[in-house]
C-alpha atoms as a PDB file:
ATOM      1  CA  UNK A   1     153.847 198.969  95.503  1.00  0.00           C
ATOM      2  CA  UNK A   2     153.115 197.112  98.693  1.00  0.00           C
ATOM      3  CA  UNK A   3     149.811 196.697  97.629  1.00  0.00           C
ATOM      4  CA  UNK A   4     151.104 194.736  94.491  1.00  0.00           C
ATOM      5  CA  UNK A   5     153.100 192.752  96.824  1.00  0.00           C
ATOM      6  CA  UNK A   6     150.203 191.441  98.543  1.00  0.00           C
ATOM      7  CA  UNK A   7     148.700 190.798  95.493  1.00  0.00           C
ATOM      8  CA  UNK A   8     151.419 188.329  94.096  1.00  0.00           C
ATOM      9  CA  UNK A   9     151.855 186.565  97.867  1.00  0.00           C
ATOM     10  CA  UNK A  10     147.942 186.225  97.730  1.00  0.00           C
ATOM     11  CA  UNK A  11     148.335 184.321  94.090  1.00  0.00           C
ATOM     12  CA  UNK A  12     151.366 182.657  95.306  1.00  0.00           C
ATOM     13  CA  UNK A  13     149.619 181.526  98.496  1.00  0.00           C
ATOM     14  CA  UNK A  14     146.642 180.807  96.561  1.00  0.00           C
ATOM     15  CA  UNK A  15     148.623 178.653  93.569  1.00  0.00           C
ATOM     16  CA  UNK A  16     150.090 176.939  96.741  1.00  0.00           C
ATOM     17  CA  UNK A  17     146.579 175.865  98.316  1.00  0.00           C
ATOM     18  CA  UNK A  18     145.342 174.864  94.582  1.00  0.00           C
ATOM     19  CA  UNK A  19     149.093 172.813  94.629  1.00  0.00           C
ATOM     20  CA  UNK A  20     148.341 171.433  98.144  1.00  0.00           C
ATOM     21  CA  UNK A  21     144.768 170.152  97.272  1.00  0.00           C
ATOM     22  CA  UNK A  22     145.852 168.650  94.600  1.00  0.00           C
ATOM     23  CA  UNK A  23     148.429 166.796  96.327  1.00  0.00           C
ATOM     24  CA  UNK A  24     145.850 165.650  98.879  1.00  0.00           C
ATOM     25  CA  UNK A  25     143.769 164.663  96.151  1.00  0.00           C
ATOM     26  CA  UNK A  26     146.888 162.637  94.271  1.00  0.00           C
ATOM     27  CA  UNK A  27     147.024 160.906  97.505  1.00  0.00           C
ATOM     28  CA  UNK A  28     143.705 160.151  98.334  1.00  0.00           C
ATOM     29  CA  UNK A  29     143.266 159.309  94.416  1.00  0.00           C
ATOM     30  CA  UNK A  30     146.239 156.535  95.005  1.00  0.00           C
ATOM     31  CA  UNK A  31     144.880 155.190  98.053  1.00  0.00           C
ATOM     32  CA  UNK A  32     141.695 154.684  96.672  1.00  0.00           C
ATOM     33  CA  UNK A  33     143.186 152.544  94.050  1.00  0.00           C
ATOM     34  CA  UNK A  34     145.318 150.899  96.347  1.00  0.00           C
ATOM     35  CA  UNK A  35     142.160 149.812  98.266  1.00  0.00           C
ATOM     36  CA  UNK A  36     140.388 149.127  94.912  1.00  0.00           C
ATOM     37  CA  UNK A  37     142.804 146.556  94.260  1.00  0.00           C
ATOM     38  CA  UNK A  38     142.816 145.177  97.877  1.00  0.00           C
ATOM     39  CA  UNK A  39     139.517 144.636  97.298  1.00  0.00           C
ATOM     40  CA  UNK A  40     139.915 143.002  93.905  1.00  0.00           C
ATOM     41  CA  UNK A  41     142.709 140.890  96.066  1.00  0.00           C
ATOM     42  CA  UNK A  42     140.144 139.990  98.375  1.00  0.00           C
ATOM     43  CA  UNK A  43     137.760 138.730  96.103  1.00  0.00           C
ATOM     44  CA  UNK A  44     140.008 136.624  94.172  1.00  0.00           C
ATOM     45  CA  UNK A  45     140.758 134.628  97.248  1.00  0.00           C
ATOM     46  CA  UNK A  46     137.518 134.692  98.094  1.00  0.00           C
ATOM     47  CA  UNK A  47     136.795 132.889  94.699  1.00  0.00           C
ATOM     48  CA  UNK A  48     140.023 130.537  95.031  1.00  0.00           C
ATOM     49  CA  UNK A  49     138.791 129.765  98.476  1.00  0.00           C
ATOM     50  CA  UNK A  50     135.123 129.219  97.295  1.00  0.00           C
ATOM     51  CA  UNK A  51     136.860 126.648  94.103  1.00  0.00           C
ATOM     52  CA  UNK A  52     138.862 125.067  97.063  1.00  0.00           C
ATOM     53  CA  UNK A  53     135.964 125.025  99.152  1.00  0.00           C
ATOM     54  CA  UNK A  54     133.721 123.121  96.116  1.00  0.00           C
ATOM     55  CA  UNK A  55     136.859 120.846  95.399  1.00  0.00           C
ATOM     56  CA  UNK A  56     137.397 119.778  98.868  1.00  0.00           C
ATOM     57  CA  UNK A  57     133.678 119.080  98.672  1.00  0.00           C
ATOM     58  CA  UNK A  58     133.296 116.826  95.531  1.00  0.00           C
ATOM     59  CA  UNK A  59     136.550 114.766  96.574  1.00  0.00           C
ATOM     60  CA  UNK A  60     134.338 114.201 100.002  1.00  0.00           C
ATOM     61  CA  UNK A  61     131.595 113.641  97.824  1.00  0.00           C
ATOM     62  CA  UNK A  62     133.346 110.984  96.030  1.00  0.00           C
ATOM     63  CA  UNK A  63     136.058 109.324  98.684  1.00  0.00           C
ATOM     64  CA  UNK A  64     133.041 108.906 101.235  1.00  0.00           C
ATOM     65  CA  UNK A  65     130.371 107.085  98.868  1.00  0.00           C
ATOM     66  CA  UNK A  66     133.338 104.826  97.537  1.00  0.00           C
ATOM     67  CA  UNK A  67     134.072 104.020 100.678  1.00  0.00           C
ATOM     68  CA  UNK A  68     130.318 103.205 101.785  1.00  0.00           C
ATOM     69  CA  UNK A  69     130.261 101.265  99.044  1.00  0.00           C
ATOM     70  CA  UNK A  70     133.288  99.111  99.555  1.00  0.00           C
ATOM     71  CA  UNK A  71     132.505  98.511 103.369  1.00  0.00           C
ATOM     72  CA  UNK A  72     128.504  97.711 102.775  1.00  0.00           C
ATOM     73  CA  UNK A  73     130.272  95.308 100.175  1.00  0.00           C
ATOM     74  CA  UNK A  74     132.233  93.837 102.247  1.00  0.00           C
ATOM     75  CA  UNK A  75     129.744  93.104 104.673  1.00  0.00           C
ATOM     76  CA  UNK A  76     127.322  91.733 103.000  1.00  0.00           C
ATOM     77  CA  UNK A  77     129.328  89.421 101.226  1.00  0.00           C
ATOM     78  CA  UNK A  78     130.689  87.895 104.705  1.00  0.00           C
ATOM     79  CA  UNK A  79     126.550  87.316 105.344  1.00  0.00           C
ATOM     80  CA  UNK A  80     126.045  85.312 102.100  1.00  0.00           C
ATOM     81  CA  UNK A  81     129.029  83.827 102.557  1.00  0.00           C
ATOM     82  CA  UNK A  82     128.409  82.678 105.949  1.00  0.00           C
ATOM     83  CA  UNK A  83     124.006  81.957 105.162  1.00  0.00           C
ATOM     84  CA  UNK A  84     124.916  80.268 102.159  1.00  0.00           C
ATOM     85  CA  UNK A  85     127.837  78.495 103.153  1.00  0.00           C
ATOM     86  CA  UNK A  86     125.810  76.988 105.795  1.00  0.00           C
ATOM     87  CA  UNK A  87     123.591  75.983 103.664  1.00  0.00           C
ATOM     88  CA  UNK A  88     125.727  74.621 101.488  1.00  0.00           C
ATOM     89  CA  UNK A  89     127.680  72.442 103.966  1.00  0.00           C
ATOM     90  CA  UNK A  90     124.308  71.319 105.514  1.00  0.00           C
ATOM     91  CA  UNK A  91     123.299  69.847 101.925  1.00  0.00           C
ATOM     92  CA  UNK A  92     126.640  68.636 101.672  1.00  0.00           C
ATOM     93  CA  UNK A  93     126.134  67.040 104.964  1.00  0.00           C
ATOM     94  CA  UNK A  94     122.986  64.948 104.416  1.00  0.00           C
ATOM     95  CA  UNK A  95     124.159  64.070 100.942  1.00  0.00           C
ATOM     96  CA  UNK A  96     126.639  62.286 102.929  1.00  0.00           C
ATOM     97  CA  UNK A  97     124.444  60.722 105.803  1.00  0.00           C
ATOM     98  CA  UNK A  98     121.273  60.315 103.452  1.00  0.00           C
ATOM     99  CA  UNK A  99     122.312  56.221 102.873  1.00  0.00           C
ATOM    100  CA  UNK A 100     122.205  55.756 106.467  1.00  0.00           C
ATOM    101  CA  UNK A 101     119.001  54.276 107.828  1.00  0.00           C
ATOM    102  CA  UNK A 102     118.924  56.058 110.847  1.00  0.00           C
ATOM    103  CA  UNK A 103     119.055  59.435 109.076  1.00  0.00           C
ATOM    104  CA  UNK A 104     115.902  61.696 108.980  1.00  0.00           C
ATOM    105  CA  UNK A 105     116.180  64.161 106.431  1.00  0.00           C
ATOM    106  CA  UNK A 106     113.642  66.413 108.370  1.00  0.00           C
ATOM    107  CA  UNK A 107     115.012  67.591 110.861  1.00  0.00           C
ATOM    108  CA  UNK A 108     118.261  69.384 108.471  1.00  0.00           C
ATOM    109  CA  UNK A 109     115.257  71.371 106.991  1.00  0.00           C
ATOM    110  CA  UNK A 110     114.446  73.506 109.420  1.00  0.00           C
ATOM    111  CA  UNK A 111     118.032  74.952 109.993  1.00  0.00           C
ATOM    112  CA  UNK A 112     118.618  74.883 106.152  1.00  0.00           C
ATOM    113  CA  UNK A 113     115.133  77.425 105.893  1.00  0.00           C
ATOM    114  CA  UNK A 114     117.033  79.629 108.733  1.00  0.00           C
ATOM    115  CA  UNK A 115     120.312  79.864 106.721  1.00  0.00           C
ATOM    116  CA  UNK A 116     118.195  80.029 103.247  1.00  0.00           C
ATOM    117  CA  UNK A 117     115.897  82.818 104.882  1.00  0.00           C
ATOM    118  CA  UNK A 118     119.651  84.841 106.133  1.00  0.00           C
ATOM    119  CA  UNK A 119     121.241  84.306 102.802  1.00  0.00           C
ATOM    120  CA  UNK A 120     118.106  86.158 101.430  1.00  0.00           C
ATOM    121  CA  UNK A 121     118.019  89.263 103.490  1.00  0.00           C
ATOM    122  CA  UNK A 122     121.472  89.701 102.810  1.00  0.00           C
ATOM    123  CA  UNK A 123     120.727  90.004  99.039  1.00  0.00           C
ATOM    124  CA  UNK A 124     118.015  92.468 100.111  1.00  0.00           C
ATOM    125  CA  UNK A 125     121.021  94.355 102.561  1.00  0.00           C
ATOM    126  CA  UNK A 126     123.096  94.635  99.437  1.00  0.00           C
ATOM    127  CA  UNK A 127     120.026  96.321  97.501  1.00  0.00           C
ATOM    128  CA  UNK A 128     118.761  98.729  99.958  1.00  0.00           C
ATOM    129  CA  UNK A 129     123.079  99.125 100.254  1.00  0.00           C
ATOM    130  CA  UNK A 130     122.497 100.456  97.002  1.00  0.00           C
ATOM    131  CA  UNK A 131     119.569 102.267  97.416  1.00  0.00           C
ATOM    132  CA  UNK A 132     121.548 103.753  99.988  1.00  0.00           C
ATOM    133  CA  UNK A 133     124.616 105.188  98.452  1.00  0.00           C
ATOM    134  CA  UNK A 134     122.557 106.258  95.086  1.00  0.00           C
ATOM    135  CA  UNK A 135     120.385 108.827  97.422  1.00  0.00           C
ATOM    136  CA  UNK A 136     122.810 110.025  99.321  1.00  0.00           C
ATOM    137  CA  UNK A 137     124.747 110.518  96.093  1.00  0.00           C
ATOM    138  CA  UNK A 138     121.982 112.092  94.242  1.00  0.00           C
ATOM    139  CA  UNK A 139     121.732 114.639  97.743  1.00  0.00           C
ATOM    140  CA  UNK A 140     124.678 115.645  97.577  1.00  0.00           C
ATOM    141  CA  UNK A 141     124.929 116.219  93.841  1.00  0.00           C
ATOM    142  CA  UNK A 142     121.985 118.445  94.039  1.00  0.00           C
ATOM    143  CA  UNK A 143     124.138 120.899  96.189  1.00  0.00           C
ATOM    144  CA  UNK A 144     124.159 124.368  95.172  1.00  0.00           C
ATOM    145  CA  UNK A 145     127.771 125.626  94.173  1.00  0.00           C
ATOM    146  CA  UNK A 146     128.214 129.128  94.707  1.00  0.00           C
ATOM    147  CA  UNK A 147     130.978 132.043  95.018  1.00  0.00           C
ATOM    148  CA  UNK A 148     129.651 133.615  98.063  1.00  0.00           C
ATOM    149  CA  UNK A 149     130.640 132.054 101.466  1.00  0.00           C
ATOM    150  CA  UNK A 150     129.205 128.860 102.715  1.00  0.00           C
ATOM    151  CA  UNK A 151     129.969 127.921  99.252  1.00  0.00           C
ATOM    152  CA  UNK A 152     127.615 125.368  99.311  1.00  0.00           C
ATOM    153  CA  UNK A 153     124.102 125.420  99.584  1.00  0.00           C
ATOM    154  CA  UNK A 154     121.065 123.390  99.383  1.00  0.00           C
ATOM    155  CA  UNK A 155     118.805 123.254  96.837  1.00  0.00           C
ATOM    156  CA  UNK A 156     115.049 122.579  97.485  1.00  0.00           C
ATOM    157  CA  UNK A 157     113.925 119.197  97.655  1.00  0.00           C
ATOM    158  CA  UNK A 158     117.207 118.210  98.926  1.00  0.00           C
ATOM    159  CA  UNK A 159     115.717 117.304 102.509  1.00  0.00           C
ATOM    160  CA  UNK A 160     113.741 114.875 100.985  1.00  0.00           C
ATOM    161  CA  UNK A 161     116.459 112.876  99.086  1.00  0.00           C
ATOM    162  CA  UNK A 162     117.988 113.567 102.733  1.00  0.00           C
ATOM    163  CA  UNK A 163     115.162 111.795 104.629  1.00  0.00           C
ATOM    164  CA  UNK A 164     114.861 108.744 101.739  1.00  0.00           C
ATOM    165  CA  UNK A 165     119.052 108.126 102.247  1.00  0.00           C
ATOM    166  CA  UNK A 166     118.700 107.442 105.969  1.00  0.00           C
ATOM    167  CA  UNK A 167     115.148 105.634 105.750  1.00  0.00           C
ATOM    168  CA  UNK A 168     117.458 103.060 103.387  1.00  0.00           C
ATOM    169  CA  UNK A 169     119.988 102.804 105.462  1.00  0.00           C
ATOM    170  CA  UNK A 170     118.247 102.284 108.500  1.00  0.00           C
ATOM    171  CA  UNK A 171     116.373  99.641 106.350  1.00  0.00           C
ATOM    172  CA  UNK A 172     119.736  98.300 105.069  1.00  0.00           C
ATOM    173  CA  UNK A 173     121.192  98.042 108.481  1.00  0.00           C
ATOM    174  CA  UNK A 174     118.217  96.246 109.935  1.00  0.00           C
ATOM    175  CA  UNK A 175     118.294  93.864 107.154  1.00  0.00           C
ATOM    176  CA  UNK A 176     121.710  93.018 107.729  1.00  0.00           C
ATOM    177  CA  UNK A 177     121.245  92.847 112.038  1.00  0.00           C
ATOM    178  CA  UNK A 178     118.342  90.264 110.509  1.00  0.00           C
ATOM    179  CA  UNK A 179     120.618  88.304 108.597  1.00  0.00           C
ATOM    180  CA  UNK A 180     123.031  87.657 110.982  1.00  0.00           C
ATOM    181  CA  UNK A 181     119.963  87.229 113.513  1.00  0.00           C
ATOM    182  CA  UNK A 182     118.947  84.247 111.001  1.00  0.00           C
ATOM    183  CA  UNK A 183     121.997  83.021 110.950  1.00  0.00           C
ATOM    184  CA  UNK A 184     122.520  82.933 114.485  1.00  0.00           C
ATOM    185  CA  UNK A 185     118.746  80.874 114.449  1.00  0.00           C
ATOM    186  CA  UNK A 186     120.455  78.602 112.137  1.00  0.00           C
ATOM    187  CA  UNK A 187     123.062  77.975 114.216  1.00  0.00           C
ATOM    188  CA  UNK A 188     120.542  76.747 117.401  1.00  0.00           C
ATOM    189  CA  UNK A 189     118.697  74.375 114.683  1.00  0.00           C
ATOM    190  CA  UNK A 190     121.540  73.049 113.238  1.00  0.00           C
ATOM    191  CA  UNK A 191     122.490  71.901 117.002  1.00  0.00           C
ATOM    192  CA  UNK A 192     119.195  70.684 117.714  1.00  0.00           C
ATOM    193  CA  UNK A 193     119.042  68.736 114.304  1.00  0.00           C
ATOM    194  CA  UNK A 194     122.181  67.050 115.654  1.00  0.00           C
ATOM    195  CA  UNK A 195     120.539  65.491 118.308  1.00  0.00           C
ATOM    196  CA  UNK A 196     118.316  64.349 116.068  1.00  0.00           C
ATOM    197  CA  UNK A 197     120.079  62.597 113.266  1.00  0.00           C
END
């Protein structure tokens, strides 16, 4: 009879291991879905993060070439406005003097050439402006969107569009020192011209 004993402790201990295991395996079993949907936690903000990431981006994308645009605008239209108002005024002027004897027409046409030239290069500032702000547009709309962290990558022949953007706007920003440069020549001629008339 004590051998039966033994027998029935040895299932009972033996039921309890099985039941033990299997509570260790419930529990591993719910912390491996518990990490499973961490995980899937994780990669949703890491998705709502990369669509933040790509909005943030475009907004940039959009707030930086308006304003480019509106302050190349601005400036360029204070260098036509002050080449061709020059010119202007300087027309007006020997309208006004050209019945007098003493007046020589000559000497207003140098300093009208300088302001002419200045009005000019700022038409060709507000085109290489554009030229501008289109490539670095077109760069940055040739960005690579993606859902895996930096977000945003480049795209081949992106460098290039790169390169072209500043080569404008080193151009535009040359042409625009140049206009005001002419202007400033204008200014000397105008003086001299005075001496003249």
């Amino acid at each position: 009879m004590a051998e039966d004993q033994s027998d029935g402790s040895t299932d009972s201990n033996t039921s309890e291991d099985i039941r033990a295991v299997i509570a260790r395996l419930e529990h591993d079993l719910k912390r491996l879905k518990d990490f499973q949907s961490d995980r899937d936690d994780r990669e949703n903000l890491i998705r709502e993060d990369a669509r933040a990431t790509h909005q943030r981006h475009t907004e940039l994308l959009y707030k930086l070439n308006d304003a480019a645009i509106d302050n190349g605008n601005a400036a360029i239209r204070a260098l036509l406005i002050i080449n061709g108002g020059a010119v202007i005024a300087l027309l007006g002027l020997a309208a006004g003097m050209a019945e007098s004897d003493y007046f020589q027409i000559n000497s207003l046409l140098s300093p009208l050439v300088w302001y002419a030239a200045g009005a000019g290069l700022s038409v060709v500032t507000s085109f290489l402006a554009y030229l501008t702000n289109s490539t670095y547009a077109s760069y940055h709309s040739k960005a690579e969107l993606s859902g895996i962290y930096p977000y945003i990558k480049g795209e081949q022949g992106r460098d290039k569009l790169l390169r072209w953007a500043k080569r404008f706007h080193a151009l535009a920003i040359i042409s625009a020192v140049g206009s005001l440069a002419l202007f400033g020549c204008g200014i000397f001629n105008t003086y001299d011209a005075f001496f003249v008339i």
